[in-house]
C-alpha atoms as a PDB file:
ATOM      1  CA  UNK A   1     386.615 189.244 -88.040  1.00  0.00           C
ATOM      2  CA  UNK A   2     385.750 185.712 -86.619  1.00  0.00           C
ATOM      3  CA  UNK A   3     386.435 184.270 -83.432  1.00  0.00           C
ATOM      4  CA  UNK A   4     387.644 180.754 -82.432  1.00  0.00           C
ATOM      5  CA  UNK A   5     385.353 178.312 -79.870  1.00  0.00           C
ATOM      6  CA  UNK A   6     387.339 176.430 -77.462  1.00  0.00           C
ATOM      7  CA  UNK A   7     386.231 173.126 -76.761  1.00  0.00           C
ATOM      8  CA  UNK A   8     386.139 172.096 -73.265  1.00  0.00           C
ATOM      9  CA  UNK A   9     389.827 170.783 -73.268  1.00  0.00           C
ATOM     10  CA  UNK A  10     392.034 173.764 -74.410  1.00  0.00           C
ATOM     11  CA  UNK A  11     393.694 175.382 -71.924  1.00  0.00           C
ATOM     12  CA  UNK A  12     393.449 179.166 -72.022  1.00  0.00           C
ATOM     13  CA  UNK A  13     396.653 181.213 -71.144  1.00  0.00           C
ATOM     14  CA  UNK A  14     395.878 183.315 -68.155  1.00  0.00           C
ATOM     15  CA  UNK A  15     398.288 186.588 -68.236  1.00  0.00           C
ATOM     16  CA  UNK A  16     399.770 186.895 -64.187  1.00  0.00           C
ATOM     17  CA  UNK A  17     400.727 189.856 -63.092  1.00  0.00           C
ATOM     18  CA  UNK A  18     404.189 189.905 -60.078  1.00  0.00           C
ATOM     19  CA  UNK A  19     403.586 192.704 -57.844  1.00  0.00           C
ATOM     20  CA  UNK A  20     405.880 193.656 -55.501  1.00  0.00           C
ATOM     21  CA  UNK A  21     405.880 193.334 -52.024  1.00  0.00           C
ATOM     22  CA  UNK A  22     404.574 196.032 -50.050  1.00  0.00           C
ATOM     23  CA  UNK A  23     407.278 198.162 -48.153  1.00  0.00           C
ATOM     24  CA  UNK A  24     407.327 197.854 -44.303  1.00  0.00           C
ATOM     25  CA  UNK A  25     407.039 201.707 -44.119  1.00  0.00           C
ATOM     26  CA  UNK A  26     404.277 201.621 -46.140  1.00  0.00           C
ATOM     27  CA  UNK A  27     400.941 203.501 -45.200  1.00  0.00           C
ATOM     28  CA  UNK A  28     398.941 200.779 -46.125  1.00  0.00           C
ATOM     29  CA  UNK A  29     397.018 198.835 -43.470  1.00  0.00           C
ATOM     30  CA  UNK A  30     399.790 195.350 -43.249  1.00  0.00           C
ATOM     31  CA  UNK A  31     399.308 191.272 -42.905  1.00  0.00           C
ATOM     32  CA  UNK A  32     397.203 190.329 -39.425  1.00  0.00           C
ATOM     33  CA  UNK A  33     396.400 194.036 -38.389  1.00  0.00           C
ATOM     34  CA  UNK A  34     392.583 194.383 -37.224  1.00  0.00           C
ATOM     35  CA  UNK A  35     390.401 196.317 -39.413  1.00  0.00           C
ATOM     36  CA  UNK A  36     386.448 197.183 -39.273  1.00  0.00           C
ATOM     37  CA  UNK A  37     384.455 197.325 -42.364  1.00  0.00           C
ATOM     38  CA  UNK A  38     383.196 200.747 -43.065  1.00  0.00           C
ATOM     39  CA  UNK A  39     379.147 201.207 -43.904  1.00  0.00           C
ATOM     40  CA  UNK A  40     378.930 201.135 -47.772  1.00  0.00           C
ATOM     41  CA  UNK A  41     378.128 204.573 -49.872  1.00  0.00           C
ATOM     42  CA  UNK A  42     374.845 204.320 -50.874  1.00  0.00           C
ATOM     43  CA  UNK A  43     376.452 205.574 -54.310  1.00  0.00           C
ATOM     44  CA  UNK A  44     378.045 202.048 -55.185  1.00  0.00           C
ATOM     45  CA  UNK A  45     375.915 199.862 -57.440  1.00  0.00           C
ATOM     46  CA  UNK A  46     373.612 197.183 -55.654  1.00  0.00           C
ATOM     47  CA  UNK A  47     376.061 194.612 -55.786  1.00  0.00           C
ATOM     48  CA  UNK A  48     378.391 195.919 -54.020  1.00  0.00           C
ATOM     49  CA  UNK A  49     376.347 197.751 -51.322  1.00  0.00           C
ATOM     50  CA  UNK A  50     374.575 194.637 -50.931  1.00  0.00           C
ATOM     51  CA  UNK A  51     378.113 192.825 -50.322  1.00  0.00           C
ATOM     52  CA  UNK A  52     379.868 195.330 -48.116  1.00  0.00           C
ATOM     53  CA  UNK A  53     376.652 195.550 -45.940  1.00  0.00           C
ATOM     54  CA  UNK A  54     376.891 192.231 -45.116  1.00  0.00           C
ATOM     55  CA  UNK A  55     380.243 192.663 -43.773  1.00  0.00           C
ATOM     56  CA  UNK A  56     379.572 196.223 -42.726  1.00  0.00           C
ATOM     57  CA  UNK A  57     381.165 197.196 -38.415  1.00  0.00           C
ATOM     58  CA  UNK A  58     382.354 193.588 -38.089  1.00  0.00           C
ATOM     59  CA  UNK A  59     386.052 193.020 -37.097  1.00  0.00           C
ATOM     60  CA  UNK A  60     388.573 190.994 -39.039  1.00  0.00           C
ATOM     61  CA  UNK A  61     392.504 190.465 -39.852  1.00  0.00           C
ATOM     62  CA  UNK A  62     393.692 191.222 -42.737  1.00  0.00           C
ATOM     63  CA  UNK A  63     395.075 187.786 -44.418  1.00  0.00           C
ATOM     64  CA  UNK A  64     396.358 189.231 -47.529  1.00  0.00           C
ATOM     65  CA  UNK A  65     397.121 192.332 -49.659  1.00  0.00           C
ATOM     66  CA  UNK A  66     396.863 192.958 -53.513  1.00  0.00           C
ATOM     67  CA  UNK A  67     397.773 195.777 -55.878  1.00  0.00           C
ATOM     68  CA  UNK A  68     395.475 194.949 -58.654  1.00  0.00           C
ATOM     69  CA  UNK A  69     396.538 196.219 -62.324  1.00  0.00           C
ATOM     70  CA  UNK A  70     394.367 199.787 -62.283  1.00  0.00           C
ATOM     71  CA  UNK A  71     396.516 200.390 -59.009  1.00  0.00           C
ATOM     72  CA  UNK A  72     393.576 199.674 -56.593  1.00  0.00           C
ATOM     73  CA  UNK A  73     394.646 198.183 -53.339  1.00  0.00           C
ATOM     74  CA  UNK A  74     392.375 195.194 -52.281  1.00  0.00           C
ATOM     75  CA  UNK A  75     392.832 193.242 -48.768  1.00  0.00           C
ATOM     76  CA  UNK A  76     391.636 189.566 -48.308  1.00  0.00           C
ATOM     77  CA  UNK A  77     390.064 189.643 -44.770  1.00  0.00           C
ATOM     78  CA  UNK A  78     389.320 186.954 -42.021  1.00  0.00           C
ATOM     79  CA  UNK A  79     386.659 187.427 -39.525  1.00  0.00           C
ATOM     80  CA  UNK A  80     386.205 185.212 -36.655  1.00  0.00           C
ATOM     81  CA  UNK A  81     383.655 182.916 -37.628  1.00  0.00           C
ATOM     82  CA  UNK A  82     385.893 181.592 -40.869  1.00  0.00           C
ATOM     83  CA  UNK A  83     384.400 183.664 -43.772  1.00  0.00           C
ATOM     84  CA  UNK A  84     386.854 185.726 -45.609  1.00  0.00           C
ATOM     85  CA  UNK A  85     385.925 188.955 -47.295  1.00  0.00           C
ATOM     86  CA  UNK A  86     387.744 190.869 -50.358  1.00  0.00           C
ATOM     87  CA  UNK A  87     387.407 194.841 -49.530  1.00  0.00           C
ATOM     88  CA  UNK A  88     388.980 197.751 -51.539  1.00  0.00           C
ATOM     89  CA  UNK A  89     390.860 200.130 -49.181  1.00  0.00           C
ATOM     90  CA  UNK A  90     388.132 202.573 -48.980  1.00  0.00           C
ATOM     91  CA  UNK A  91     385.624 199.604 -47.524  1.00  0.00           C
ATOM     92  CA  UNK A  92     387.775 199.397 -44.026  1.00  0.00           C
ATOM     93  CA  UNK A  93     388.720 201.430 -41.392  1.00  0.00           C
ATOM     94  CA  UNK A  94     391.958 200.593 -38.591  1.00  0.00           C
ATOM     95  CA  UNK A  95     389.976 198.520 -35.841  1.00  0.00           C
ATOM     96  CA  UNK A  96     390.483 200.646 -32.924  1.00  0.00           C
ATOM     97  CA  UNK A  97     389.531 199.248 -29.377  1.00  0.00           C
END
Protein backbone atom coordinates (compact mmCIF):
# COMPACT_ATOMS: atom_id res chain seq x y z
CA UNK A 1 0.00 0.00 0.00
CA UNK A 2 1.87 3.30 -0.93
CA UNK A 3 0.79 6.69 -0.80
CA UNK A 4 1.26 9.61 -3.26
CA UNK A 5 3.20 13.16 -2.08
CA UNK A 6 1.67 16.19 -3.41
CA UNK A 7 3.91 18.78 -4.38
CA UNK A 8 3.08 22.18 -3.34
CA UNK A 9 0.95 22.93 -6.54
CA UNK A 10 -1.78 20.17 -6.69
CA UNK A 11 -4.87 21.13 -5.65
CA UNK A 12 -6.57 18.74 -3.24
CA UNK A 13 -10.40 18.14 -3.68
CA UNK A 14 -12.09 19.23 -0.53
CA UNK A 15 -15.55 17.14 -0.15
CA UNK A 16 -18.48 20.13 0.93
CA UNK A 17 -21.15 19.18 2.60
CA UNK A 18 -25.03 21.48 1.76
CA UNK A 19 -26.90 21.55 4.87
CA UNK A 20 -30.08 22.79 5.03
CA UNK A 21 -31.32 25.74 6.43
CA UNK A 22 -32.50 25.67 9.82
CA UNK A 23 -36.41 25.83 10.22
CA UNK A 24 -37.85 29.07 11.76
CA UNK A 25 -39.67 26.86 14.37
CA UNK A 26 -36.70 25.36 15.19
CA UNK A 27 -35.51 25.00 18.93
CA UNK A 28 -32.23 25.96 18.15
CA UNK A 29 -30.86 29.27 19.44
CA UNK A 30 -31.28 31.54 15.62
CA UNK A 31 -28.98 34.31 13.62
CA UNK A 32 -28.31 37.67 16.00
CA UNK A 33 -30.01 36.24 19.25
CA UNK A 34 -27.76 37.00 22.47
CA UNK A 35 -26.19 34.11 24.06
CA UNK A 36 -23.69 33.75 27.22
CA UNK A 37 -20.99 31.25 27.19
CA UNK A 38 -21.49 28.62 29.77
CA UNK A 39 -18.31 27.73 32.29
CA UNK A 40 -16.54 24.71 30.62
CA UNK A 41 -16.82 20.96 32.27
CA UNK A 42 -13.79 20.37 33.79
CA UNK A 43 -14.26 16.86 31.94
CA UNK A 44 -13.32 18.30 28.36
CA UNK A 45 -9.68 17.88 27.39
CA UNK A 46 -7.29 20.96 28.08
CA UNK A 47 -7.79 22.40 24.86
CA UNK A 48 -10.94 22.96 24.95
CA UNK A 49 -11.41 24.01 28.63
CA UNK A 50 -8.64 26.24 28.07
CA UNK A 51 -10.66 27.78 24.94
CA UNK A 52 -14.16 27.98 26.33
CA UNK A 53 -12.71 29.61 29.55
CA UNK A 54 -11.54 32.28 27.76
CA UNK A 55 -14.85 33.04 26.46
CA UNK A 56 -16.57 31.70 29.53
CA UNK A 57 -20.03 34.50 31.06
CA UNK A 58 -19.23 36.94 28.24
CA UNK A 59 -22.15 38.02 25.95
CA UNK A 60 -22.25 37.69 22.19
CA UNK A 61 -24.64 37.31 18.94
CA UNK A 62 -24.76 34.55 17.31
CA UNK A 63 -23.38 35.30 13.56
CA UNK A 64 -23.83 31.94 12.18
CA UNK A 65 -25.12 28.35 12.59
CA UNK A 66 -23.68 24.92 11.38
CA UNK A 67 -24.84 21.31 11.42
CA UNK A 68 -21.55 19.65 11.14
CA UNK A 69 -21.51 15.95 9.54
CA UNK A 70 -21.69 13.84 13.14
CA UNK A 71 -24.96 16.03 13.60
CA UNK A 72 -23.34 18.42 16.18
CA UNK A 73 -24.72 21.89 16.07
CA UNK A 74 -21.90 24.59 16.22
CA UNK A 75 -22.68 28.55 16.34
CA UNK A 76 -20.09 31.18 15.10
CA UNK A 77 -20.37 33.96 17.78
CA UNK A 78 -19.56 37.79 17.89
CA UNK A 79 -18.79 39.51 21.05
CA UNK A 80 -18.48 43.14 21.31
CA UNK A 81 -14.98 43.81 21.13
CA UNK A 82 -14.70 42.02 17.39
CA UNK A 83 -13.44 38.48 18.29
CA UNK A 84 -15.60 35.73 17.11
CA UNK A 85 -15.86 32.44 18.90
CA UNK A 86 -16.97 28.82 17.48
CA UNK A 87 -19.07 27.05 20.49
CA UNK A 88 -20.92 23.66 20.31
CA UNK A 89 -24.52 24.05 21.61
CA UNK A 90 -23.77 22.75 24.96
CA UNK A 91 -20.94 25.75 25.46
CA UNK A 92 -23.89 28.62 25.53
CA UNK A 93 -26.71 29.45 27.36
CA UNK A 94 -29.88 32.13 26.02
CA UNK A 95 -28.44 35.60 27.31
CA UNK A 96 -31.09 36.60 29.61
CA UNK A 97 -31.09 40.28 31.00
Amino acid sequence: MGFDQLNLFEEVNEKTVEVAPIPDDSPLYKLQEMIEVRQPEPSLDPEDFHYISSFAGKKGTIKSVKILPNGKICYEVGFPNQTLGIFYEEDVKKYIE
